[in-house]
N, C-alpha and C. Protein backbone atom coordinates (compact mmCIF):
# COMPACT_ATOMS: atom_id res chain seq x y z
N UNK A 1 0.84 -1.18 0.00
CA UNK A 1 0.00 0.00 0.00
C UNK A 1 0.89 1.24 0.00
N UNK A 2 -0.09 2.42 -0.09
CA UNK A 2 1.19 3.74 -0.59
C UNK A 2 1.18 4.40 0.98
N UNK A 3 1.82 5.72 0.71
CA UNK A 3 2.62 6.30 1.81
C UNK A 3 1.00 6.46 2.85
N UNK A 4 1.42 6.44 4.43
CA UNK A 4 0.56 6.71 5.31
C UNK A 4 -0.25 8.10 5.32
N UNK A 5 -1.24 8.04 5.40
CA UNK A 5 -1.99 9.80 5.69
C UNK A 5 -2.04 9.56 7.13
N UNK A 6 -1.80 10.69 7.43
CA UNK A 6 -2.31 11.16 8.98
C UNK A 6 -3.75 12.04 9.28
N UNK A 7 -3.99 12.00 9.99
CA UNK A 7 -5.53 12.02 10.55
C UNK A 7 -5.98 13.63 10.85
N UNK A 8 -7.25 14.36 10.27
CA UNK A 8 -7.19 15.39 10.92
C UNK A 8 -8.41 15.41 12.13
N UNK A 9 -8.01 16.95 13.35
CA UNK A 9 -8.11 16.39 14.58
C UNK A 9 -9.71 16.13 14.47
N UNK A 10 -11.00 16.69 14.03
CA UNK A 10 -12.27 16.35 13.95
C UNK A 10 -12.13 15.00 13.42
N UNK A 11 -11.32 14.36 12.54
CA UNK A 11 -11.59 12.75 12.16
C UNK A 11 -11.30 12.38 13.13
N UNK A 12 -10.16 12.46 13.71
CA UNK A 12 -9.72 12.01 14.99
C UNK A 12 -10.26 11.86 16.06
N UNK A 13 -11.29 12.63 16.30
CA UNK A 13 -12.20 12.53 17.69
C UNK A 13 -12.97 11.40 17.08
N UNK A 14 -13.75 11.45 15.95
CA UNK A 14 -14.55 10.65 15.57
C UNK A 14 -14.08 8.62 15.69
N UNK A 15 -12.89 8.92 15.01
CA UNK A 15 -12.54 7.53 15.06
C UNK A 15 -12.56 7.13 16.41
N UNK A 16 -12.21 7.67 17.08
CA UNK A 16 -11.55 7.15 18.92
C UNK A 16 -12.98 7.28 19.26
N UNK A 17 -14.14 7.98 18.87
CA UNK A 17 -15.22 7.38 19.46
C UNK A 17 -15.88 6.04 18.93
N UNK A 18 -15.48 6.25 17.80
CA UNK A 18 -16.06 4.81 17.17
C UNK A 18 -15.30 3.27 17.28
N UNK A 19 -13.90 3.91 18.05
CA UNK A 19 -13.20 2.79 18.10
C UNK A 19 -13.64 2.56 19.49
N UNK A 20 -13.68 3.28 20.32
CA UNK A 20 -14.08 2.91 22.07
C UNK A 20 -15.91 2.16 21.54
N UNK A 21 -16.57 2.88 20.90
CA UNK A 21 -18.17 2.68 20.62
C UNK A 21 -17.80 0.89 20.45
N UNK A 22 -17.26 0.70 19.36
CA UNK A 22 -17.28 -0.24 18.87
C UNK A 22 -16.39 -2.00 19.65
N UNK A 23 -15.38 -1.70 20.25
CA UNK A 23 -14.50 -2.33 20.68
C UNK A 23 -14.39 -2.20 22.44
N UNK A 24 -15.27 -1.23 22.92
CA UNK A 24 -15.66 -1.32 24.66
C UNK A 24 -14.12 -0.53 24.93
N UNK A 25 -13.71 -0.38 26.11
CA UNK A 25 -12.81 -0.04 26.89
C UNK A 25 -11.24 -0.44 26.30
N UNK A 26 -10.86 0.56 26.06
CA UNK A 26 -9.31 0.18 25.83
C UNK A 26 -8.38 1.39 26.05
N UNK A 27 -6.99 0.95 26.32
CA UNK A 27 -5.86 2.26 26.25
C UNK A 27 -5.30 3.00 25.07
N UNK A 28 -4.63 3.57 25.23
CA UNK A 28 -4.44 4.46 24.12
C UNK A 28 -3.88 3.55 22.66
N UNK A 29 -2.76 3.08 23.34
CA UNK A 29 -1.81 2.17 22.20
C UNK A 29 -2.60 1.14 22.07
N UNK A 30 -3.68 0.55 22.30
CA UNK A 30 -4.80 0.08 21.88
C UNK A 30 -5.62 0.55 20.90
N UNK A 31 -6.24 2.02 21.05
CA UNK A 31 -6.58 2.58 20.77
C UNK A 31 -5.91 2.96 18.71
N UNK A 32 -4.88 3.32 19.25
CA UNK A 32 -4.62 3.50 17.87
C UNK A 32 -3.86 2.39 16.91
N UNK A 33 -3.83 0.90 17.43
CA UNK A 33 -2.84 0.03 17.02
C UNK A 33 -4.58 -0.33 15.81
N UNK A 34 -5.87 -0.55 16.67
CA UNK A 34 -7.03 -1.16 16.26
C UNK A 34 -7.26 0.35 14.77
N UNK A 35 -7.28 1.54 14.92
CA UNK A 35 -7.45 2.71 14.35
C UNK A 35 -6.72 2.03 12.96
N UNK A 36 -5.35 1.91 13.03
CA UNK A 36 -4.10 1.52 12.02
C UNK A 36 -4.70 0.19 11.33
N UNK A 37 -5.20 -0.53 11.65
CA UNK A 37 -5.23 -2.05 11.65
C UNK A 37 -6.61 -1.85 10.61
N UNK A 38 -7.83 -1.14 11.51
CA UNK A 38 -9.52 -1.20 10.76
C UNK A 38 -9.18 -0.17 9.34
N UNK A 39 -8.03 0.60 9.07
CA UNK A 39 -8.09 1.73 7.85
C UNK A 39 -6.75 0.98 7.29
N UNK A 40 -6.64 -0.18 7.59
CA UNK A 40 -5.39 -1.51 6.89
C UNK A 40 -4.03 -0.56 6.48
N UNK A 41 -3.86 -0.01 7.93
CA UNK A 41 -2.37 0.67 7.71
C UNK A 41 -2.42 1.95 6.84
N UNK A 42 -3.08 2.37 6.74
CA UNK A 42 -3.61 4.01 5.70
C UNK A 42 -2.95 5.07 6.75
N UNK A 43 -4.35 4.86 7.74
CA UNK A 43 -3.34 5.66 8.89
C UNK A 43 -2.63 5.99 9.71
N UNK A 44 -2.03 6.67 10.28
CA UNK A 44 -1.03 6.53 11.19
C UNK A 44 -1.25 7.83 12.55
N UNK A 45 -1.54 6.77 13.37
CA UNK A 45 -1.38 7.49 14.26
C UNK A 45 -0.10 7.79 15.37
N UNK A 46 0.49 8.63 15.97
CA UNK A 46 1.47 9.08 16.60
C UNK A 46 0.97 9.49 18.11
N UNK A 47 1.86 9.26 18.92
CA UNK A 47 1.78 10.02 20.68
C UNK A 47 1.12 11.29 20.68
N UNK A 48 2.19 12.51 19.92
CA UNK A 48 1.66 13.17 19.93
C UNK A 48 0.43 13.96 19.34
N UNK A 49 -0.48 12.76 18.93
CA UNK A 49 -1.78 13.13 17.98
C UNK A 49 -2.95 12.24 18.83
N UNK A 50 -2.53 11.31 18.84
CA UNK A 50 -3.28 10.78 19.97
C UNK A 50 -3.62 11.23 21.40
N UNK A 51 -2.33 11.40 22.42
CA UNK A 51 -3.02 11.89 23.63
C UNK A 51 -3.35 12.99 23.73
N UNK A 52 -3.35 13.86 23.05
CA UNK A 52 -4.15 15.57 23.12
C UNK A 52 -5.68 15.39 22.89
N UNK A 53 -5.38 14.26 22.21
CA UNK A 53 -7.21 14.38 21.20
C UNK A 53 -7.66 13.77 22.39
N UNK A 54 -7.37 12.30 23.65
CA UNK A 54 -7.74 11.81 24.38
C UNK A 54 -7.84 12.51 25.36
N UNK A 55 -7.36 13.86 25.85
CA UNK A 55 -7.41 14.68 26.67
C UNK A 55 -8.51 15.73 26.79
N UNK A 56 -8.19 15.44 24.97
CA UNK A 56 -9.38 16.95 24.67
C UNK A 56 -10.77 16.14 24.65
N UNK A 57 -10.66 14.57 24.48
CA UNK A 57 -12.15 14.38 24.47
C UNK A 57 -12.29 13.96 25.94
N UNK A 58 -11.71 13.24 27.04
CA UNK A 58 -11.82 13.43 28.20
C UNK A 58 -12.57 14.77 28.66
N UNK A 59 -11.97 16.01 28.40
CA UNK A 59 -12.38 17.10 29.15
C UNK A 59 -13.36 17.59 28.52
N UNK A 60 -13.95 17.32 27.44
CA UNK A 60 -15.14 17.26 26.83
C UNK A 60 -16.54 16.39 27.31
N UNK A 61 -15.67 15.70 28.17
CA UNK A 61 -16.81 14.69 29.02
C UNK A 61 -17.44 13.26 27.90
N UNK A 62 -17.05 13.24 26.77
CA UNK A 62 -16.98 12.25 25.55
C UNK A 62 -16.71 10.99 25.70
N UNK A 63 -15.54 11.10 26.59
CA UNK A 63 -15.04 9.83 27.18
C UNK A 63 -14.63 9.85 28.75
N UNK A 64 -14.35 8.73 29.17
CA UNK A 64 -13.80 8.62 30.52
C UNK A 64 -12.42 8.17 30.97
N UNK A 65 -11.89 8.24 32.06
CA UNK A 65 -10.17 6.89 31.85
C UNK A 65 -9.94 6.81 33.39
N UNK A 66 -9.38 5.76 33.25
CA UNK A 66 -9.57 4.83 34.73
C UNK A 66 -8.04 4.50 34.29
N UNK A 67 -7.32 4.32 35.63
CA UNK A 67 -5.70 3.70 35.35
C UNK A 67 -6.43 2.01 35.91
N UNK A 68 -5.69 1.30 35.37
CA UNK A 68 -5.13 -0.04 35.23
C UNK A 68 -4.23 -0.67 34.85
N UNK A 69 -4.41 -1.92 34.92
CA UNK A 69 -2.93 -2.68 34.26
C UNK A 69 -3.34 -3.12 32.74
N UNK A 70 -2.64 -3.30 31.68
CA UNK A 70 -2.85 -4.02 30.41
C UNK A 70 -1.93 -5.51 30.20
N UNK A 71 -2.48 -5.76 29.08
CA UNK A 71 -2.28 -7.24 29.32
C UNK A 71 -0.47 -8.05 29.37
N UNK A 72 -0.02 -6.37 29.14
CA UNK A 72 1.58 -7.13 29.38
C UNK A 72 2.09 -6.62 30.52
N UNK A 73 0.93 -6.52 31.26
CA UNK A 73 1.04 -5.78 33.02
C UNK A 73 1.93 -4.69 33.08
N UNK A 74 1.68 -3.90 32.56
CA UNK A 74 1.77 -2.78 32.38
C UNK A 74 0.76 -1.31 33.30
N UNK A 75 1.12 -0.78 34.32
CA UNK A 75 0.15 0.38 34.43
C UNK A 75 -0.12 0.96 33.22
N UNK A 76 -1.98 1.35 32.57
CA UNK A 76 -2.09 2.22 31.57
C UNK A 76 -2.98 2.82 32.07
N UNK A 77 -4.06 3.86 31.17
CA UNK A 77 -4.63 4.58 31.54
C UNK A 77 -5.83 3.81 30.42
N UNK A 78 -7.11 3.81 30.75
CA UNK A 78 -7.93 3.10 30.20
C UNK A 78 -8.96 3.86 29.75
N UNK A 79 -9.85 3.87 28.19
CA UNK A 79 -10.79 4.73 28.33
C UNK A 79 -11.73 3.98 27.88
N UNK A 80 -12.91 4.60 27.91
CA UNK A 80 -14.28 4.36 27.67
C UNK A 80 -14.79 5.59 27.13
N UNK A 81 -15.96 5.22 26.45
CA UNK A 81 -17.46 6.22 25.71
C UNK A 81 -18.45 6.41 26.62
N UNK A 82 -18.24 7.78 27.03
CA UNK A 82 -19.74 7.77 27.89
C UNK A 82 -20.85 8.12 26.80
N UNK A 83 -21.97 8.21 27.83
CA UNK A 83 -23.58 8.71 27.06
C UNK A 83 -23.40 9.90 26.02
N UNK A 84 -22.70 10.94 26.79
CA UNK A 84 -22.31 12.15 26.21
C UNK A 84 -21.39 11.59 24.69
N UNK A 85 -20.39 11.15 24.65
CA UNK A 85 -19.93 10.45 23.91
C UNK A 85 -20.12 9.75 22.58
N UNK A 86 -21.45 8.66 23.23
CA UNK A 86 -22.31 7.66 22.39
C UNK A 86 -22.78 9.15 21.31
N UNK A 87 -23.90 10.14 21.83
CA UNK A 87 -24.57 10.96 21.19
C UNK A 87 -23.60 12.03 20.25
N UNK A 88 -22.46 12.51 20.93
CA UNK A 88 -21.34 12.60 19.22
C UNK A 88 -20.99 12.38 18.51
N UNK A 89 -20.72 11.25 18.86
CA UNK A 89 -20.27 10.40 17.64
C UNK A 89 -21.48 9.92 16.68
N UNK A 90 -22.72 10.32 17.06
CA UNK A 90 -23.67 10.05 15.68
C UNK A 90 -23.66 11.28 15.54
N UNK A 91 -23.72 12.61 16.22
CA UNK A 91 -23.75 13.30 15.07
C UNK A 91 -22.51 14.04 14.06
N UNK A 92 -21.22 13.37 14.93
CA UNK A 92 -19.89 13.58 13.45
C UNK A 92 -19.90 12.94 12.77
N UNK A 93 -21.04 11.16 12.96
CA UNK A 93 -21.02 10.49 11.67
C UNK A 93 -22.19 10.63 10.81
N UNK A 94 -23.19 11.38 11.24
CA UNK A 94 -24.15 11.92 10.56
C UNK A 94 -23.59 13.32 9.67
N UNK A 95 -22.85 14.35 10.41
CA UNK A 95 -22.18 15.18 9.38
C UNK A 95 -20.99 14.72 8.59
N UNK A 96 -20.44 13.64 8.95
CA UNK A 96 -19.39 13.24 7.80
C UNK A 96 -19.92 12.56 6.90
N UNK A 97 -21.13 11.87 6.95
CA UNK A 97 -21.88 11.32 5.69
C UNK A 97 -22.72 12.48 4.97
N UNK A 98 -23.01 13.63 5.46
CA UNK A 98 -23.28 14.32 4.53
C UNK A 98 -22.18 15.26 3.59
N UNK A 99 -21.36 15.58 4.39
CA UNK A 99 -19.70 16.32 4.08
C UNK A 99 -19.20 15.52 3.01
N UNK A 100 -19.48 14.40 3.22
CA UNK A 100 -18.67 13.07 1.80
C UNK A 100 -19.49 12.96 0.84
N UNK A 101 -21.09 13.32 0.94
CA UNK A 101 -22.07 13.04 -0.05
C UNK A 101 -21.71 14.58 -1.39
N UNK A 102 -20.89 15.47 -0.48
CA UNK A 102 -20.85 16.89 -1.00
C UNK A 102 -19.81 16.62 -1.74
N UNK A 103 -18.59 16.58 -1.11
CA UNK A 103 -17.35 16.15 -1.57
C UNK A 103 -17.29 15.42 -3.15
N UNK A 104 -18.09 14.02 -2.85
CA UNK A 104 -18.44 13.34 -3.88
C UNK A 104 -18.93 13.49 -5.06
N UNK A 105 -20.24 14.24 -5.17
CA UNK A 105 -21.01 15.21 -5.85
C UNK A 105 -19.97 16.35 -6.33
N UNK A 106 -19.38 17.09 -6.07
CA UNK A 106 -18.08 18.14 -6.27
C UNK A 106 -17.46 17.23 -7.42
N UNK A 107 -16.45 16.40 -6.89
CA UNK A 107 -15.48 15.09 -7.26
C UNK A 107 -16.37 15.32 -8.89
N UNK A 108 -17.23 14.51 -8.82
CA UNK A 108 -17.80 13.79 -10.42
C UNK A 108 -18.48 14.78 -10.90
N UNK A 109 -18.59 16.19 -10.63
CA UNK A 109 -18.80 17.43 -11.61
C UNK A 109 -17.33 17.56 -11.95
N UNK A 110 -16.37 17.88 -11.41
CA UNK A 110 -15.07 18.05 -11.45
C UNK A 110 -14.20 17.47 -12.60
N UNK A 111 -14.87 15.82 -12.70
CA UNK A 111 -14.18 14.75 -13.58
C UNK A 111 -14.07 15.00 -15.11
């Protein structure tokens, strides 16, 4: 596959809700190993792109984080999707399906 894109930060909130929505409770390097893996290595996520956005959606009340251990016993920091959370993430995936329907429409006048 060709060179990696990196993520911008509104996709970015979106995915990490849909990756917590979808996959329950996990840590960060969890978080973005599953991100890399479901967009088959397209994207790439980094430290410093990841924990700001997990901070900024923490203090947004979006998500939650609990310290624990991970499975190579490791102290991590663990997050979850709250209610608040659940209800954003439909509506950034309700405006990104219309934003792409535009895009698209643009695209094949364009062609």
């Amino acid at each position: 596959m060709g060179k990696k894109s990196e993520v911008l930060q509104g996709t970015l909130d979106m995915l990490v809700l849909k990756t917590l929505d979808t996959m329950g409770t996990m840590h960060g390097f969890g978080i973005a190993m599953r991100i890399e893996q479901v967009s088959r290595d397209s994207l790439q996520l980094n430290q410093g792109t990841l924990y700001p956005a997990l901070l900024r959606l923490e203090q947004k009340r979006w998500i939650a984080s609990a310290w624990g251990v991970s499975d190579n016993n490791r102290k991590a920091r663990f997050y979850s999707l709250t209610e608040k959370g659940r209800r954003r993430l439909q509506e950034e995936a309700d405006e990104w399906k219309k934003m792409s329907a535009v895009i698209n429409r643009v695209l094949k006048g364009a062609a």
